[in-house]
PDB file of N, CA and C in Angstrom:
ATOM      1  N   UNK A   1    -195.372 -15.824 -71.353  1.00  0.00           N
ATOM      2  CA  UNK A   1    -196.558 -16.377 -70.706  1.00  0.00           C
ATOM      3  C   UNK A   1    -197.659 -16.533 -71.760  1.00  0.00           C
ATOM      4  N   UNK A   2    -198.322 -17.710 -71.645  1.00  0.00           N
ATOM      5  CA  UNK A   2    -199.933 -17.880 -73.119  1.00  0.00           C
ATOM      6  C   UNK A   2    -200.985 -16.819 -72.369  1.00  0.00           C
ATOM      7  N   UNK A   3    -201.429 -16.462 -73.701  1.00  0.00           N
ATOM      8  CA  UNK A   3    -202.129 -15.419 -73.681  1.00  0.00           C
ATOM      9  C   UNK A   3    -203.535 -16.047 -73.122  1.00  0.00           C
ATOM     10  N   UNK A   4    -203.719 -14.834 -72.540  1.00  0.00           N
ATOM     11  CA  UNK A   4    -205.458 -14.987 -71.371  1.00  0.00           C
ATOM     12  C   UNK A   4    -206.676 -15.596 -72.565  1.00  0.00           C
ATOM     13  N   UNK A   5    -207.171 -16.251 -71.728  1.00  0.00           N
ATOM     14  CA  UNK A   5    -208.859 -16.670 -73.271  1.00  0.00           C
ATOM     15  C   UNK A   5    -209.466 -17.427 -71.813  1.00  0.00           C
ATOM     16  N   UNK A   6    -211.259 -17.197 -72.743  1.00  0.00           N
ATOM     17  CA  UNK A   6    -212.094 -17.626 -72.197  1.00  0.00           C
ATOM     18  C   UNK A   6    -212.541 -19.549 -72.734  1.00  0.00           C
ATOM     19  N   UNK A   7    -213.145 -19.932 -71.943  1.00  0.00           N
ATOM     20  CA  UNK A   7    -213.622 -21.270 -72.682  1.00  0.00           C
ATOM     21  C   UNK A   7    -214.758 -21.411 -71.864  1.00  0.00           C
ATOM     22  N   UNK A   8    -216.144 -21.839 -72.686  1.00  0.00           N
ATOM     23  CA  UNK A   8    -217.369 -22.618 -72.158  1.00  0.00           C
ATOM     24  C   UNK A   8    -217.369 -24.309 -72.953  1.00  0.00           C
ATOM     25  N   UNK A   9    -218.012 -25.055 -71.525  1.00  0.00           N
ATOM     26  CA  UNK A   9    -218.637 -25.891 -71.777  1.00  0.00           C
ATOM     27  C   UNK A   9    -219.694 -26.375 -71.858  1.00  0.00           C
ATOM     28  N   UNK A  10    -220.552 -26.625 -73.097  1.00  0.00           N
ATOM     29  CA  UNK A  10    -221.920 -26.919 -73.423  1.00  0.00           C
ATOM     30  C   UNK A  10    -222.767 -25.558 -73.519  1.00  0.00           C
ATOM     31  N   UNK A  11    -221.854 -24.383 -74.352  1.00  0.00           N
ATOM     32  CA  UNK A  11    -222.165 -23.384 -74.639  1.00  0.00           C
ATOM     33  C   UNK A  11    -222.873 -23.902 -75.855  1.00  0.00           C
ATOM     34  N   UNK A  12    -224.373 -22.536 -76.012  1.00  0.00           N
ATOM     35  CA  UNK A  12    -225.004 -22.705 -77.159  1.00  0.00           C
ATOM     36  C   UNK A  12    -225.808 -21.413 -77.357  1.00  0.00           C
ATOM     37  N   UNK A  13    -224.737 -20.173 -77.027  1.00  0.00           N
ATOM     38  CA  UNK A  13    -224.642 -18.680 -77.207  1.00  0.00           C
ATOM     39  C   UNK A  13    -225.687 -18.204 -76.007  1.00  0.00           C
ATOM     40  N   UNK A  14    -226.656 -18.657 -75.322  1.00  0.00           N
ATOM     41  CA  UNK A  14    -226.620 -17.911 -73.774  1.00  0.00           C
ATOM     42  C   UNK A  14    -226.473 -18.729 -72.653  1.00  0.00           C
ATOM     43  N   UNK A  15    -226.708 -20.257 -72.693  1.00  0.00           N
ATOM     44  CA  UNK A  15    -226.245 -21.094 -71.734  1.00  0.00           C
ATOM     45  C   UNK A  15    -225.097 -21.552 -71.631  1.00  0.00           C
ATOM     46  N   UNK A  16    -224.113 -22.221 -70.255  1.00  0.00           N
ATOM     47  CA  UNK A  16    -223.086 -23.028 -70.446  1.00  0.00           C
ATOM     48  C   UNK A  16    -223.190 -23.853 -69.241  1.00  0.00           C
ATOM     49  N   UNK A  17    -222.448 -25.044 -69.342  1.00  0.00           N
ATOM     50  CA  UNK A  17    -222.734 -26.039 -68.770  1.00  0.00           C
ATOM     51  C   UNK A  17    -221.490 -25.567 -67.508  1.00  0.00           C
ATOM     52  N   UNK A  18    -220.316 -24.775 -67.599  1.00  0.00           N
ATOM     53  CA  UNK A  18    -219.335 -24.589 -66.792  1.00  0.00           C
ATOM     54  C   UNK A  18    -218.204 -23.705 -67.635  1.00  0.00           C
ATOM     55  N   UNK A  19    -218.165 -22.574 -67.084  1.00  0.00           N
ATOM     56  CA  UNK A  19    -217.192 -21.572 -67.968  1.00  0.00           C
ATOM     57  C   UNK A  19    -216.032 -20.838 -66.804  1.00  0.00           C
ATOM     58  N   UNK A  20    -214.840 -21.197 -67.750  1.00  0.00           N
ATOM     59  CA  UNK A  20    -213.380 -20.942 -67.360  1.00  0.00           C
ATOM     60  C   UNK A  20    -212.739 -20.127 -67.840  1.00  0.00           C
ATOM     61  N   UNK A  21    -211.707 -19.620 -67.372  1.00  0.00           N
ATOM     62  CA  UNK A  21    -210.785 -18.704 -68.025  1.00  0.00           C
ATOM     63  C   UNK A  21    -209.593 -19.001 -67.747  1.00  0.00           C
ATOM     64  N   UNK A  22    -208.538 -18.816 -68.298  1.00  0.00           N
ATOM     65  CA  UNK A  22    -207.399 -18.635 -68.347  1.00  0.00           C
ATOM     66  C   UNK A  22    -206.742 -17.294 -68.228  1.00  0.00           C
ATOM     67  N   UNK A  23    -205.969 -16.903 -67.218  1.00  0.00           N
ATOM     68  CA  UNK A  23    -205.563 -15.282 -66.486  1.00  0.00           C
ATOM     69  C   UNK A  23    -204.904 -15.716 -66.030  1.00  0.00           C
ATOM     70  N   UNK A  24    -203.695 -14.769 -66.396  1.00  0.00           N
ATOM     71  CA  UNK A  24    -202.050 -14.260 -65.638  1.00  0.00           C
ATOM     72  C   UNK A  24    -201.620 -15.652 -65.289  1.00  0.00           C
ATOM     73  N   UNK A  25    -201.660 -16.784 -66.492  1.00  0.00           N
ATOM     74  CA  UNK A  25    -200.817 -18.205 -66.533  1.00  0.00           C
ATOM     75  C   UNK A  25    -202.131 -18.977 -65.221  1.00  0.00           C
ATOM     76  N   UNK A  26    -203.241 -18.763 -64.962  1.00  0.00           N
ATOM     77  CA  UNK A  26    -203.825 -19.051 -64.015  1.00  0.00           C
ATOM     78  C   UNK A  26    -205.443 -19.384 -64.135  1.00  0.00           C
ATOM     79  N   UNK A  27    -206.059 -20.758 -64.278  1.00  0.00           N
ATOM     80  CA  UNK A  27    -207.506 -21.304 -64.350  1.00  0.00           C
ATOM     81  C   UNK A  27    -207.956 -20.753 -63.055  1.00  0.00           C
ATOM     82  N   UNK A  28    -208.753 -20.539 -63.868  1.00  0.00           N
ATOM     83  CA  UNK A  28    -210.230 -19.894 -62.785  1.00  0.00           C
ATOM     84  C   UNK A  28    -211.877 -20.401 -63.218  1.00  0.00           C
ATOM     85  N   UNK A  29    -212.655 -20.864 -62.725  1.00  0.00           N
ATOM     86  CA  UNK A  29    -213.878 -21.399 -62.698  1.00  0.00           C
ATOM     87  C   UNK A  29    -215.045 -20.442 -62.780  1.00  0.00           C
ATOM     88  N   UNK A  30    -215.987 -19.879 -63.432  1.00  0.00           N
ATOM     89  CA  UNK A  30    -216.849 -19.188 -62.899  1.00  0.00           C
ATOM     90  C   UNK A  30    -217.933 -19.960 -61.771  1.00  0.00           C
ATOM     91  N   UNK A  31    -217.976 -19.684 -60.488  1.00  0.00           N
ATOM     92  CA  UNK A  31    -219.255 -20.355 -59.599  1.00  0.00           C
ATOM     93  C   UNK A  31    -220.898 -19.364 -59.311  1.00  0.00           C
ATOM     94  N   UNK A  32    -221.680 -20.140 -60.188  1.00  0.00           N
ATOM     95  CA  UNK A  32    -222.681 -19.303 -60.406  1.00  0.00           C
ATOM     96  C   UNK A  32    -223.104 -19.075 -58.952  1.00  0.00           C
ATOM     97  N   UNK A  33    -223.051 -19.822 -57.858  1.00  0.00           N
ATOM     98  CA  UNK A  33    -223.402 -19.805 -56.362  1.00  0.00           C
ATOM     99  C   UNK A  33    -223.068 -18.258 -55.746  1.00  0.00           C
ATOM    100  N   UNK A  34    -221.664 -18.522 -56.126  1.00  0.00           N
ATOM    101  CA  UNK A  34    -220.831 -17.258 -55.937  1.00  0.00           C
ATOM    102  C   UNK A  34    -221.040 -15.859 -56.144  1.00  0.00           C
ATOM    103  N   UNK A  35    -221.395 -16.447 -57.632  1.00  0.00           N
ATOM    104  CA  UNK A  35    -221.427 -15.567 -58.690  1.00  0.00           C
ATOM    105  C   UNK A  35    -220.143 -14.149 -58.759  1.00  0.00           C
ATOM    106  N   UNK A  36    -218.808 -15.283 -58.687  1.00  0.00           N
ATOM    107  CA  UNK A  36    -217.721 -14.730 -58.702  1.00  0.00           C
ATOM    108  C   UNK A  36    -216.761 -15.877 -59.462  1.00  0.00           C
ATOM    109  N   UNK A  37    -215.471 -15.410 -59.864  1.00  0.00           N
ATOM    110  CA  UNK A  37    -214.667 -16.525 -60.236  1.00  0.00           C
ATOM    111  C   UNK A  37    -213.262 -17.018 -58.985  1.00  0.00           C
ATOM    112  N   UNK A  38    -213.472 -18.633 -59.421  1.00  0.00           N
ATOM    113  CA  UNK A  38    -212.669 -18.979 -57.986  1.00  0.00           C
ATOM    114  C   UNK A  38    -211.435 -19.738 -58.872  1.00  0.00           C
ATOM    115  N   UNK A  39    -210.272 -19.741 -58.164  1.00  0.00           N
ATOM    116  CA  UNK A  39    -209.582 -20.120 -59.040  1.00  0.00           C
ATOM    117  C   UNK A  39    -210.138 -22.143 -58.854  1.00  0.00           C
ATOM    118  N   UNK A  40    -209.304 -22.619 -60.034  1.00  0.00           N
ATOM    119  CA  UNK A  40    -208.913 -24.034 -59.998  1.00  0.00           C
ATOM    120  C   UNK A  40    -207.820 -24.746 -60.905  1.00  0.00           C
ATOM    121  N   UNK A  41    -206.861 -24.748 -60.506  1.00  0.00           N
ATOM    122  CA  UNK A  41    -205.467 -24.965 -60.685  1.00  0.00           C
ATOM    123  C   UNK A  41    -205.535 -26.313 -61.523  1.00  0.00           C
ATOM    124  N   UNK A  42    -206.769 -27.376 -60.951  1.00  0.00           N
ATOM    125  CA  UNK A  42    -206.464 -28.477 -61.539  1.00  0.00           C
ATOM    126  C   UNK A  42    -207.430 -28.856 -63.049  1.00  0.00           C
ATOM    127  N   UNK A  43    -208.150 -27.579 -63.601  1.00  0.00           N
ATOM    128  CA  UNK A  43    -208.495 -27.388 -64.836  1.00  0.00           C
ATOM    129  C   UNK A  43    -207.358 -27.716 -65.770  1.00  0.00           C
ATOM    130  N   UNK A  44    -206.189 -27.204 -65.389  1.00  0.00           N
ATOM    131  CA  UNK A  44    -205.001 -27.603 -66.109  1.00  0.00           C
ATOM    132  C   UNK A  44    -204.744 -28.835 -66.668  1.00  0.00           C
ATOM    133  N   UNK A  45    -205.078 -30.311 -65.709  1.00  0.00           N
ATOM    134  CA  UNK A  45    -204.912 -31.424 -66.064  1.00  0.00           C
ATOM    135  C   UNK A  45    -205.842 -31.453 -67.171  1.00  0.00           C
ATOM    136  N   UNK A  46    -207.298 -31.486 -67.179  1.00  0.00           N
ATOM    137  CA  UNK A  46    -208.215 -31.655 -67.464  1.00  0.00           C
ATOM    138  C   UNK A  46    -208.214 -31.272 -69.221  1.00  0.00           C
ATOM    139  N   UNK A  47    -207.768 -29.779 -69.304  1.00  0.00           N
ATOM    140  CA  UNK A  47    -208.148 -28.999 -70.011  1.00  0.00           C
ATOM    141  C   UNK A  47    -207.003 -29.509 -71.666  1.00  0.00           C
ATOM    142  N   UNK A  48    -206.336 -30.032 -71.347  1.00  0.00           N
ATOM    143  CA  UNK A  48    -205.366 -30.752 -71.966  1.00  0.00           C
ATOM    144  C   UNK A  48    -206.102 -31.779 -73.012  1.00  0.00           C
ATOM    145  N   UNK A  49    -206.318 -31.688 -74.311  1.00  0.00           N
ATOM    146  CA  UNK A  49    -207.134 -33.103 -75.190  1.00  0.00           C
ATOM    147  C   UNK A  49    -208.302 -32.697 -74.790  1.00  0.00           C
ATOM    148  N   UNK A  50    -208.791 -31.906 -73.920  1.00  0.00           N
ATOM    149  CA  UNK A  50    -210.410 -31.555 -74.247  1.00  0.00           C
ATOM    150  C   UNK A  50    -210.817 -30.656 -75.621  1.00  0.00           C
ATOM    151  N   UNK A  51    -209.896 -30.234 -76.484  1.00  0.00           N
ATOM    152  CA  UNK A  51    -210.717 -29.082 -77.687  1.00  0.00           C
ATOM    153  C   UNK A  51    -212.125 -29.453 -78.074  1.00  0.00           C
ATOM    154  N   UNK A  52    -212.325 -30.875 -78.213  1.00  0.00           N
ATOM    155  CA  UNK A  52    -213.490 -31.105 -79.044  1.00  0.00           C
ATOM    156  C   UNK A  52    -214.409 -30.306 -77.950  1.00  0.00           C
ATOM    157  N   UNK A  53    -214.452 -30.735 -76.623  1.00  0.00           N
ATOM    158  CA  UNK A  53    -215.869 -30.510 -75.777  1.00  0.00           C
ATOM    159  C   UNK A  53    -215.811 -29.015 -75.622  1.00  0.00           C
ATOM    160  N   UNK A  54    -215.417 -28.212 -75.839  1.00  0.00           N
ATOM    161  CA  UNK A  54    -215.388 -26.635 -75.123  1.00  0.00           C
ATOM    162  C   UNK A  54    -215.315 -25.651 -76.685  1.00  0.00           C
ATOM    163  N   UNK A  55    -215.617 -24.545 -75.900  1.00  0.00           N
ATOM    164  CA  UNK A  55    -215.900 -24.040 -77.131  1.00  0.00           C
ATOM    165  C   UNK A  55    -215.009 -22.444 -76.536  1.00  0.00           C
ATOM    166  N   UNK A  56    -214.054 -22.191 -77.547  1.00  0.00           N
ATOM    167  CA  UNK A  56    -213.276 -20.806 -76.582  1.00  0.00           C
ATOM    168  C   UNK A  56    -213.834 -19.425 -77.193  1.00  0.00           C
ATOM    169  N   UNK A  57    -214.536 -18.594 -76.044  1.00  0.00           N
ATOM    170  CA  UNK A  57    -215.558 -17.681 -76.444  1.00  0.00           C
ATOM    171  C   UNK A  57    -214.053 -16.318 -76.079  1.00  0.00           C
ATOM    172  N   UNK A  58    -215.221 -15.112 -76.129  1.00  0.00           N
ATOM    173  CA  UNK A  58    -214.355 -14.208 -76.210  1.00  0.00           C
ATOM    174  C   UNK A  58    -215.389 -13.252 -74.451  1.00  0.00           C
ATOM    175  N   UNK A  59    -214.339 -12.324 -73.705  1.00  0.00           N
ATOM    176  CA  UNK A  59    -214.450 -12.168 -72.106  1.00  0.00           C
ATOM    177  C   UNK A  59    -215.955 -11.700 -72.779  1.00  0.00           C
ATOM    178  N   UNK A  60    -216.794 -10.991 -73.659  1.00  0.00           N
ATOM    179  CA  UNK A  60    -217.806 -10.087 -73.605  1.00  0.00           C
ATOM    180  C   UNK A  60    -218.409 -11.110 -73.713  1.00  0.00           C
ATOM    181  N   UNK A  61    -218.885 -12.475 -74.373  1.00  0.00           N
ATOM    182  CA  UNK A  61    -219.632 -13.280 -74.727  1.00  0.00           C
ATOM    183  C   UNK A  61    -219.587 -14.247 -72.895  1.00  0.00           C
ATOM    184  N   UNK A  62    -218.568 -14.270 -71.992  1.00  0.00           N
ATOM    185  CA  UNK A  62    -218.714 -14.728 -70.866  1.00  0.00           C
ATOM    186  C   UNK A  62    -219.605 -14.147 -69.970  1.00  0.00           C
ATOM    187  N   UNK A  63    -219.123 -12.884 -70.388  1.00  0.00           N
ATOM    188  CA  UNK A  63    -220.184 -11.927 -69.273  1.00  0.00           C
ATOM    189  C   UNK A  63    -221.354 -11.620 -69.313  1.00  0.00           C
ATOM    190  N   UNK A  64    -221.646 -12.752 -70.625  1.00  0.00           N
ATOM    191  CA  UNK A  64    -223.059 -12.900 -70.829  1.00  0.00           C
ATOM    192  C   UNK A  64    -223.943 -14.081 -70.442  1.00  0.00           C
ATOM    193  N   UNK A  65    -223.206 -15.442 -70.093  1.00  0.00           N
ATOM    194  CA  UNK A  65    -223.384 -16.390 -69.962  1.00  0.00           C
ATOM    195  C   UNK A  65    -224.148 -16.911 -68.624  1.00  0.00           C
ATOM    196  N   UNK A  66    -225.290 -17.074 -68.796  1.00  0.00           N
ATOM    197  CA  UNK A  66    -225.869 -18.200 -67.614  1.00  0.00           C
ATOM    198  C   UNK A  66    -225.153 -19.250 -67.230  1.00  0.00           C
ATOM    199  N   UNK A  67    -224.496 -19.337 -66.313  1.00  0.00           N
ATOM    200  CA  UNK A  67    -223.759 -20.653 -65.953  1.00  0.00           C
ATOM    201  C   UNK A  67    -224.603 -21.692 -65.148  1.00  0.00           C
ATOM    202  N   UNK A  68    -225.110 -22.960 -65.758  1.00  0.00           N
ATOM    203  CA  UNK A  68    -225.877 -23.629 -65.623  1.00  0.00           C
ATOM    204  C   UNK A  68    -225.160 -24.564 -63.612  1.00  0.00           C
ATOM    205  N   UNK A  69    -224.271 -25.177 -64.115  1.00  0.00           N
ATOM    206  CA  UNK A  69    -223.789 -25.903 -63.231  1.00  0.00           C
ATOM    207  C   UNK A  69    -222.246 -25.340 -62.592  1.00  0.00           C
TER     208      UNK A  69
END
């Protein structure tokens, strides 16, 4: 199974525009509404040819993150 990692988008070390994770083969979304993580399965398509836009942080630098949107 690929190993668990974090990724932000339009991170710039305390904001992000939308931050994800990857767990147990499984995308998950952080929802600041929530302020919990929900999964989303179809990050998968997405997440594919995106490297340039995202930036892959590490879980302590997430749990720091203002999630903007």
């Amino acid at each position: 199974m690929p190993e668990d990692f974090y990724f932000a988008y339009g991170y710039n070390g305390k904001t992000a525009t939308r931050l994800y994770r990857f767990i147990n083969g499984n995308f998950e979304r952080f929802s600041p509404e929530a302020k919990a993580w929900e999964a989303d399965p179809g990050q998968s398509r997405i997440f594919v040819g995106e490297d340039l836009d995202y930036e892959e942080i590490t879980e302590e630098q997430a749990n720091k993150i203002t999630v903007l949107v």
